[in-house]
PDB file of N, CA and C in Angstrom:
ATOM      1  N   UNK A   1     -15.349-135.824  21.653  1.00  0.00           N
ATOM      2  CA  UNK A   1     -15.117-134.569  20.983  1.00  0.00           C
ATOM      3  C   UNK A   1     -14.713-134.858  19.539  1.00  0.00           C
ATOM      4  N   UNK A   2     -15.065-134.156  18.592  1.00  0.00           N
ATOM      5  CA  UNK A   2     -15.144-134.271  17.413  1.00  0.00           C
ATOM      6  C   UNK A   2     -13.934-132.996  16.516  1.00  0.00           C
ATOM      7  N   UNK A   3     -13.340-133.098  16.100  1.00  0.00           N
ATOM      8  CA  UNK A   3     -12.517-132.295  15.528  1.00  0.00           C
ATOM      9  C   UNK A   3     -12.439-131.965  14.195  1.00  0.00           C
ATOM     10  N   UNK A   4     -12.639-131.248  13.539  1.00  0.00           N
ATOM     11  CA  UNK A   4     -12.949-131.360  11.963  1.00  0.00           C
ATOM     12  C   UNK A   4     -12.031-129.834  11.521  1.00  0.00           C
ATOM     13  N   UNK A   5     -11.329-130.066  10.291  1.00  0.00           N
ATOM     14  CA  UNK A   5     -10.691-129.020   9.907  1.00  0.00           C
ATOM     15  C   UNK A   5     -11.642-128.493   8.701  1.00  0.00           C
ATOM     16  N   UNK A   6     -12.303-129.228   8.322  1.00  0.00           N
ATOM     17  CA  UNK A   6     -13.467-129.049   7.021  1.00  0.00           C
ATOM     18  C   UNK A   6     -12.876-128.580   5.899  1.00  0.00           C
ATOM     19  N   UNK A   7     -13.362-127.510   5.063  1.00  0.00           N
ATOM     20  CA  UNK A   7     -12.479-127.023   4.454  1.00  0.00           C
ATOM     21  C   UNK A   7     -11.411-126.024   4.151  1.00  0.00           C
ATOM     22  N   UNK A   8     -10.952-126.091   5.214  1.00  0.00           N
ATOM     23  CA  UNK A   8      -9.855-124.642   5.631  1.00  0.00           C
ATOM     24  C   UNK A   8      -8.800-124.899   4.662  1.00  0.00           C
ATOM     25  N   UNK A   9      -8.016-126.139   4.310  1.00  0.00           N
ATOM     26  CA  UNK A   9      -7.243-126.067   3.061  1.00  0.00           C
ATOM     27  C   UNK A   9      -7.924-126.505   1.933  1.00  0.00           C
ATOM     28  N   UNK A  10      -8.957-126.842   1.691  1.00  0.00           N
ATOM     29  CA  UNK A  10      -9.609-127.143   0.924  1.00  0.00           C
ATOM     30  C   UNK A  10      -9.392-126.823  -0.908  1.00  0.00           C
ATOM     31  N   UNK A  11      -8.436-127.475  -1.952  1.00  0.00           N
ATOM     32  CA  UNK A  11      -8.077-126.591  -3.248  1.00  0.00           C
ATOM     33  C   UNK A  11      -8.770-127.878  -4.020  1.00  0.00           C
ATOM     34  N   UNK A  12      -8.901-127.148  -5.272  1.00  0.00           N
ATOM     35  CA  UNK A  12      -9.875-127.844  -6.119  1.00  0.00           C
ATOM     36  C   UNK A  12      -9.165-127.697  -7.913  1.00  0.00           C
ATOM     37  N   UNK A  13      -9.067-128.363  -8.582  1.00  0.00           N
ATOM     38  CA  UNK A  13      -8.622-128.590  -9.810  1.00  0.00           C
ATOM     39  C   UNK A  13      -9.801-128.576 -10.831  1.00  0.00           C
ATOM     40  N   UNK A  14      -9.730-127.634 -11.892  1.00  0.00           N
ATOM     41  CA  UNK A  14     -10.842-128.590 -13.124  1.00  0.00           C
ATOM     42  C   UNK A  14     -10.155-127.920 -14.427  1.00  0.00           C
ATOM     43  N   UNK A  15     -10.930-128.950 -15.317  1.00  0.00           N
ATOM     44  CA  UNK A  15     -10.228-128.537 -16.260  1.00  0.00           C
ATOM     45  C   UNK A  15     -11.854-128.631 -17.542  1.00  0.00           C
ATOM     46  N   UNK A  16     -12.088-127.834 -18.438  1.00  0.00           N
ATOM     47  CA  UNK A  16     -13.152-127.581 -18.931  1.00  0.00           C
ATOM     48  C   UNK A  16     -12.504-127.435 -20.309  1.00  0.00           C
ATOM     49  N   UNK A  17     -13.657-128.236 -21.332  1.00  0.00           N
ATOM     50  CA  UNK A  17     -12.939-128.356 -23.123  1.00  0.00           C
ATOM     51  C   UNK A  17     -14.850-127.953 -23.999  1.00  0.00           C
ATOM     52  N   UNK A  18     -14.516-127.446 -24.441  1.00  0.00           N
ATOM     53  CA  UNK A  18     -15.687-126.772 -25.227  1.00  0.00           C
ATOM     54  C   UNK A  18     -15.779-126.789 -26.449  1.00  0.00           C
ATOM     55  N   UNK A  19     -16.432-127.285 -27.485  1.00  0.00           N
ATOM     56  CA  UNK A  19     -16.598-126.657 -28.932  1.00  0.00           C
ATOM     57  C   UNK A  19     -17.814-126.529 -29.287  1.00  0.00           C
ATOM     58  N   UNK A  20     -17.751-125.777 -30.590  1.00  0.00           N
ATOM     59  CA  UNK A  20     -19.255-125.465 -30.475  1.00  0.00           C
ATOM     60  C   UNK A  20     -19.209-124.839 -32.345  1.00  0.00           C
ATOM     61  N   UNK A  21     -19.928-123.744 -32.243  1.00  0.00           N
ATOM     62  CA  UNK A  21     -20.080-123.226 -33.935  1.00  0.00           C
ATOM     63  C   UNK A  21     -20.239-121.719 -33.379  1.00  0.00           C
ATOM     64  N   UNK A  22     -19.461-120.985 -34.062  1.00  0.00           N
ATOM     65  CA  UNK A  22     -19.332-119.546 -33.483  1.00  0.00           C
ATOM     66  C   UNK A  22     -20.652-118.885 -34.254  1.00  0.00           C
ATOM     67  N   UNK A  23     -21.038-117.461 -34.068  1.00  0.00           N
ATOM     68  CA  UNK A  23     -21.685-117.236 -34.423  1.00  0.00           C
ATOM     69  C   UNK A  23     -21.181-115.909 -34.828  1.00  0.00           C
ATOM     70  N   UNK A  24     -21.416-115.173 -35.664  1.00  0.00           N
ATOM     71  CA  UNK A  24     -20.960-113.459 -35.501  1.00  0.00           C
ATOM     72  C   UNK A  24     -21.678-112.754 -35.661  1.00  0.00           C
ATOM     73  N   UNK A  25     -22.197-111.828 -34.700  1.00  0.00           N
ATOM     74  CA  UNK A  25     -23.035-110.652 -34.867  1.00  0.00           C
ATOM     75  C   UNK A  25     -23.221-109.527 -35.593  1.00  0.00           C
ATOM     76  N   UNK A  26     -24.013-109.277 -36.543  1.00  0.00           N
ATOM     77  CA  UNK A  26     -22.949-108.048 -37.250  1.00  0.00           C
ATOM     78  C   UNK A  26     -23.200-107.015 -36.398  1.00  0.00           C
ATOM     79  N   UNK A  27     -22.442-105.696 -36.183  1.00  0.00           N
ATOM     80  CA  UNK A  27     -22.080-104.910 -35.504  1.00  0.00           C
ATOM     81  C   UNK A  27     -21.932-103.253 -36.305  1.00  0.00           C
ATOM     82  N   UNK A  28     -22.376-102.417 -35.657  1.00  0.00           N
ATOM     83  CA  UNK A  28     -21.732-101.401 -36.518  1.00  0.00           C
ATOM     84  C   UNK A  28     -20.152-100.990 -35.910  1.00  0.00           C
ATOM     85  N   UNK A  29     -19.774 -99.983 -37.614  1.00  0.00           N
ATOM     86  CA  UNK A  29     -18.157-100.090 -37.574  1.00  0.00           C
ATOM     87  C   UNK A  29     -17.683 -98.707 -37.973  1.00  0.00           C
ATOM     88  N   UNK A  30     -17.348 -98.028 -37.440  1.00  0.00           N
ATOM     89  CA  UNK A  30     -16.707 -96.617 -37.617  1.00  0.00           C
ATOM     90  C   UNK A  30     -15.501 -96.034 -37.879  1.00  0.00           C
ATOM     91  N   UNK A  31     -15.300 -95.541 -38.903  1.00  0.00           N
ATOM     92  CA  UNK A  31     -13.763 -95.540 -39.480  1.00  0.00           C
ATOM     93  C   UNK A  31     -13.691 -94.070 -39.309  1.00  0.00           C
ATOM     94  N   UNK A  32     -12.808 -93.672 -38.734  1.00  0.00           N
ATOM     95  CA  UNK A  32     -12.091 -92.244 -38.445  1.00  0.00           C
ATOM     96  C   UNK A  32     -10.834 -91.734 -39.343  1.00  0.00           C
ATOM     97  N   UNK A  33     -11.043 -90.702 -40.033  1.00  0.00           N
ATOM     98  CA  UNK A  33      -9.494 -90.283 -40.737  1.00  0.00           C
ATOM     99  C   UNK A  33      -9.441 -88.953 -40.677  1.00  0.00           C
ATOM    100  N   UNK A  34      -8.227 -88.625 -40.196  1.00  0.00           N
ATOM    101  CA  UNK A  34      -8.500 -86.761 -40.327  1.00  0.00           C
ATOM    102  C   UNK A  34      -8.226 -86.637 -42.307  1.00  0.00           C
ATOM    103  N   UNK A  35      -9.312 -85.306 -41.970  1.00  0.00           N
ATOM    104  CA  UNK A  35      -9.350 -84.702 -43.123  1.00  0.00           C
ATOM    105  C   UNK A  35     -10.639 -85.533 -44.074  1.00  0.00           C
ATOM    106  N   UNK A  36     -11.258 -86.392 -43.783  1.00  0.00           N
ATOM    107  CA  UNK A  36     -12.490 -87.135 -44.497  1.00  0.00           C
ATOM    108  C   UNK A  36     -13.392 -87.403 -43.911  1.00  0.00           C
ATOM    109  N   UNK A  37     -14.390 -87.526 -44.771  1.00  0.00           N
ATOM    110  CA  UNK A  37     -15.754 -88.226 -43.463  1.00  0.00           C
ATOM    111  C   UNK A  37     -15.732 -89.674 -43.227  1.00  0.00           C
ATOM    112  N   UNK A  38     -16.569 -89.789 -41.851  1.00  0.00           N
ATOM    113  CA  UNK A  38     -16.264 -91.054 -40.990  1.00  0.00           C
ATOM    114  C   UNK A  38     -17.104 -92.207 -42.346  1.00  0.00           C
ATOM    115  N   UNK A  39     -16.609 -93.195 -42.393  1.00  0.00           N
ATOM    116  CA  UNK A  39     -17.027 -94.181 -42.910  1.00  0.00           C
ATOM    117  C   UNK A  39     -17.773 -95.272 -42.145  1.00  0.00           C
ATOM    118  N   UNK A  40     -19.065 -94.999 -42.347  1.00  0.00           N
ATOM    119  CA  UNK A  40     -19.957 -95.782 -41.442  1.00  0.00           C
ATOM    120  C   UNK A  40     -20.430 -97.002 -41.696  1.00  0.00           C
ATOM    121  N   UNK A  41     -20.317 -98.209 -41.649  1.00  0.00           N
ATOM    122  CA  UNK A  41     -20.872 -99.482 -42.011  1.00  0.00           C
ATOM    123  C   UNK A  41     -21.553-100.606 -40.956  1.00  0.00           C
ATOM    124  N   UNK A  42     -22.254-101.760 -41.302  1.00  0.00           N
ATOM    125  CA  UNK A  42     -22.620-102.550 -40.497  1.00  0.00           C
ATOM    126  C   UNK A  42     -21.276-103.196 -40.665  1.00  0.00           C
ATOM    127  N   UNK A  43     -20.779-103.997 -39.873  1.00  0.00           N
ATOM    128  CA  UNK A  43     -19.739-105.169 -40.312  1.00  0.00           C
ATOM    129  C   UNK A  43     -20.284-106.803 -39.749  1.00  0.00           C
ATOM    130  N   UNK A  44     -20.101-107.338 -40.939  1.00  0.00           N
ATOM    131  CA  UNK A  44     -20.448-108.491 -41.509  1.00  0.00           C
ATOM    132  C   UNK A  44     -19.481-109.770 -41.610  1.00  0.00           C
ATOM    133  N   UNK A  45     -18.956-110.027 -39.871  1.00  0.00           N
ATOM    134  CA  UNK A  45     -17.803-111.274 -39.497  1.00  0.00           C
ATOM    135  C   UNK A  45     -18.241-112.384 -40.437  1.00  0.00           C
ATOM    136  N   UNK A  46     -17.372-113.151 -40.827  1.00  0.00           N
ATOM    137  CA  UNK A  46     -17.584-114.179 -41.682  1.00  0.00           C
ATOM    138  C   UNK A  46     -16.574-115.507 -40.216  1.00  0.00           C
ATOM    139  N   UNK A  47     -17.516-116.493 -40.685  1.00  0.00           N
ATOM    140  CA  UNK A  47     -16.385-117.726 -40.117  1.00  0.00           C
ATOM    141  C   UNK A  47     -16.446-119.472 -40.792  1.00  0.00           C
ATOM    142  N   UNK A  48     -15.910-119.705 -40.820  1.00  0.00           N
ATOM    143  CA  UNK A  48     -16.033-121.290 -41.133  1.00  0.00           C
ATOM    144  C   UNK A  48     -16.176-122.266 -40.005  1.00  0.00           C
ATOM    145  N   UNK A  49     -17.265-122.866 -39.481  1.00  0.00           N
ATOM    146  CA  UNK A  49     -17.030-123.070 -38.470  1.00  0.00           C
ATOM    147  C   UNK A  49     -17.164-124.426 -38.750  1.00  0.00           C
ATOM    148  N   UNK A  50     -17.391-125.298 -40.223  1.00  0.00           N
ATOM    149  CA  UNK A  50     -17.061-126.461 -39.875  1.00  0.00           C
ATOM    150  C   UNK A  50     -15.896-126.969 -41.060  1.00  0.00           C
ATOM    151  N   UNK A  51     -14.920-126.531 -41.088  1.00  0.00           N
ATOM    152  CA  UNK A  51     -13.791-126.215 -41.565  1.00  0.00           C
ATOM    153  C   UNK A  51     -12.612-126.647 -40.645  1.00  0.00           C
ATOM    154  N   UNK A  52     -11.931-127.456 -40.603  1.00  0.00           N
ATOM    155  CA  UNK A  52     -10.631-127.695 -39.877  1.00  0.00           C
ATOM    156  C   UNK A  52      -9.953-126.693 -40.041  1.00  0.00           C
ATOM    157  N   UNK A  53      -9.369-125.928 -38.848  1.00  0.00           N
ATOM    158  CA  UNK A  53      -9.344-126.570 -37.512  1.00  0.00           C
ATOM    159  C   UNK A  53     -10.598-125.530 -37.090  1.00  0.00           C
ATOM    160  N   UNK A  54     -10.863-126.488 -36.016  1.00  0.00           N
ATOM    161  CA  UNK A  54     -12.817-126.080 -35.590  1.00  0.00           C
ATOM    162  C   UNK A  54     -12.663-125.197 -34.203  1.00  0.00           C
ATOM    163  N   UNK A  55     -13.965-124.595 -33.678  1.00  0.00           N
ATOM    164  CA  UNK A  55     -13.533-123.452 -32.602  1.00  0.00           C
ATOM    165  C   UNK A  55     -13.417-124.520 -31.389  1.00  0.00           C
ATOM    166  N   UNK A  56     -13.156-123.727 -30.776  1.00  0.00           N
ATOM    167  CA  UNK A  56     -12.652-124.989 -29.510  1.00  0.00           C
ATOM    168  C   UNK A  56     -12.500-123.657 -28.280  1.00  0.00           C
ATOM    169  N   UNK A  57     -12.664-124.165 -26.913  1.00  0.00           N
ATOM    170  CA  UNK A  57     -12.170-123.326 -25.929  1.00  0.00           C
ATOM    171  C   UNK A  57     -11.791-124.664 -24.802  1.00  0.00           C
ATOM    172  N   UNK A  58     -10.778-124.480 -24.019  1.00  0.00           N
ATOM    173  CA  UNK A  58     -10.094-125.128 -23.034  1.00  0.00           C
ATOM    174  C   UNK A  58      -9.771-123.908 -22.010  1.00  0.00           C
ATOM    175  N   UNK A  59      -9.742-124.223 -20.496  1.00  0.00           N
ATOM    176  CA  UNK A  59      -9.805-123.942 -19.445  1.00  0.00           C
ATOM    177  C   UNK A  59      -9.264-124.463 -18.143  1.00  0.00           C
ATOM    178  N   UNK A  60      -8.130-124.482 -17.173  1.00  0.00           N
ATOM    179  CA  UNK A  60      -7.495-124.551 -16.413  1.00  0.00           C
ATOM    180  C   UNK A  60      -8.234-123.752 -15.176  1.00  0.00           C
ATOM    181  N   UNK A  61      -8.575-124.527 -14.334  1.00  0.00           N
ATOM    182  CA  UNK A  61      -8.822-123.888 -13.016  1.00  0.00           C
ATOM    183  C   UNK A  61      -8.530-124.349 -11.627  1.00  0.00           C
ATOM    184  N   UNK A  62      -8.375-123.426 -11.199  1.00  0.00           N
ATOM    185  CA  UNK A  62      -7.472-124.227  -9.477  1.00  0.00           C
ATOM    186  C   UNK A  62      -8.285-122.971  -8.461  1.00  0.00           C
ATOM    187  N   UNK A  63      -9.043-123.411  -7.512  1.00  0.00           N
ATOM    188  CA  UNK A  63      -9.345-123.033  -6.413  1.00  0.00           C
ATOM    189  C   UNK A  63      -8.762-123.058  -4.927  1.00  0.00           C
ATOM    190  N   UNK A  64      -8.370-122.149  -4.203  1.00  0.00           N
ATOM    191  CA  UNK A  64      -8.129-122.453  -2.580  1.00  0.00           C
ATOM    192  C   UNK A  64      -8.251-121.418  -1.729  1.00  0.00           C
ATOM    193  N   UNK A  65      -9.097-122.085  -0.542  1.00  0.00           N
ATOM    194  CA  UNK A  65      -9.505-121.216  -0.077  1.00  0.00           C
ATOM    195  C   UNK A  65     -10.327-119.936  -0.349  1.00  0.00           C
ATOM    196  N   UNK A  66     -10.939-120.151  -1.062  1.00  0.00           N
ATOM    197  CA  UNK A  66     -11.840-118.760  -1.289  1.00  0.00           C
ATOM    198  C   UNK A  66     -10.956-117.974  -2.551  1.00  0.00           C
ATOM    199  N   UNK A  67     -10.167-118.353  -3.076  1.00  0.00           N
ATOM    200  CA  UNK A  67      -9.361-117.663  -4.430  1.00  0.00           C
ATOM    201  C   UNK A  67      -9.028-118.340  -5.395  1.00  0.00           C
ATOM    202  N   UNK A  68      -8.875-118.199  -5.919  1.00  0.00           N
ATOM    203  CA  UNK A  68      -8.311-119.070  -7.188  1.00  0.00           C
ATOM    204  C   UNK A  68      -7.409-118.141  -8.337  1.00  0.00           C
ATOM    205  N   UNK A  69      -7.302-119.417  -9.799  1.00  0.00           N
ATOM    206  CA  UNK A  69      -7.131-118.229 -10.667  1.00  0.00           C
ATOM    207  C   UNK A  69      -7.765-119.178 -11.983  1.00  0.00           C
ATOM    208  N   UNK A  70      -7.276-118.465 -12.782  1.00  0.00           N
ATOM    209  CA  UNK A  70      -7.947-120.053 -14.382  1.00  0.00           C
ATOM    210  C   UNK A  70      -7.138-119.279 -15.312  1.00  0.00           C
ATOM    211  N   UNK A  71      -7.163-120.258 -16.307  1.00  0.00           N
ATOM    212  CA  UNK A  71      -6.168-119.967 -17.573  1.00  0.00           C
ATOM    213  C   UNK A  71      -6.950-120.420 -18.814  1.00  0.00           C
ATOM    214  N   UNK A  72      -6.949-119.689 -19.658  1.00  0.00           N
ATOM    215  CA  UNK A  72      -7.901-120.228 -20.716  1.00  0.00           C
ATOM    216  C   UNK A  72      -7.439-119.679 -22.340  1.00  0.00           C
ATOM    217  N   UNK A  73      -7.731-120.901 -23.052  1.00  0.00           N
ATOM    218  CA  UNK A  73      -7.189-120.442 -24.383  1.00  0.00           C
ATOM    219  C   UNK A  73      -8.538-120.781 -25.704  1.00  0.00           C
ATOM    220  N   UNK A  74      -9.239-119.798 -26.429  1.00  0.00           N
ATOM    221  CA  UNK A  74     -10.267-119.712 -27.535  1.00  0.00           C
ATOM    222  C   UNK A  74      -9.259-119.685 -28.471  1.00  0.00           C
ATOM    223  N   UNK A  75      -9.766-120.604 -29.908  1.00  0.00           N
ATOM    224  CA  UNK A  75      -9.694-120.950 -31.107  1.00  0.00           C
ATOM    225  C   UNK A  75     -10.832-120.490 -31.528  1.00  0.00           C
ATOM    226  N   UNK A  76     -11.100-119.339 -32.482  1.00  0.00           N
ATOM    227  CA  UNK A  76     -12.159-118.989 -33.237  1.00  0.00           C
ATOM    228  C   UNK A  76     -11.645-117.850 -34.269  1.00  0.00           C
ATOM    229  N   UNK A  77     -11.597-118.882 -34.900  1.00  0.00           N
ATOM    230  CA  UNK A  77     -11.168-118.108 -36.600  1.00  0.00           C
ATOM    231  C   UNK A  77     -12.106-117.568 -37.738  1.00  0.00           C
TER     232      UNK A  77
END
């Protein structure tokens, strides 16, 4: 007879580091004020992306049993 618990406690660790070059989309942008008209523009993100300090993303993750959670922190200036 063979007995196996498999993965019933089964938890899992990772940890994930990323950089890269941001990109920014321009977007439209709507400015509201009572008493004036809305001010309508595209907006036009600017970034430095090879400029110290550079974008970066890091990531914490822990799995068990079918749940988990993660923790994560973006640098993008």
């Amino acid at each position: 007879m063979i007995i196996s618990t498999g993965f019933v406690n089964a938890q899992t660790w990772s940890f994930e580091l990323f950089g890269g070059v941001p990109y920014n989309v321009p977007l439209p942008l709507i400015i509201k004020q009572n008493g004036y008209d809305d001010i309508r523009i595209t907006a036009k993100y600017f970034s430095e992306p090879f400029i110290s300090p550079y974008y970066w993303v890091w990531r914490f993750n822990r799995q068990n049993n079918g749940h988990g959670w993660e923790f994560e922190a973006v640098h993008h200036k």
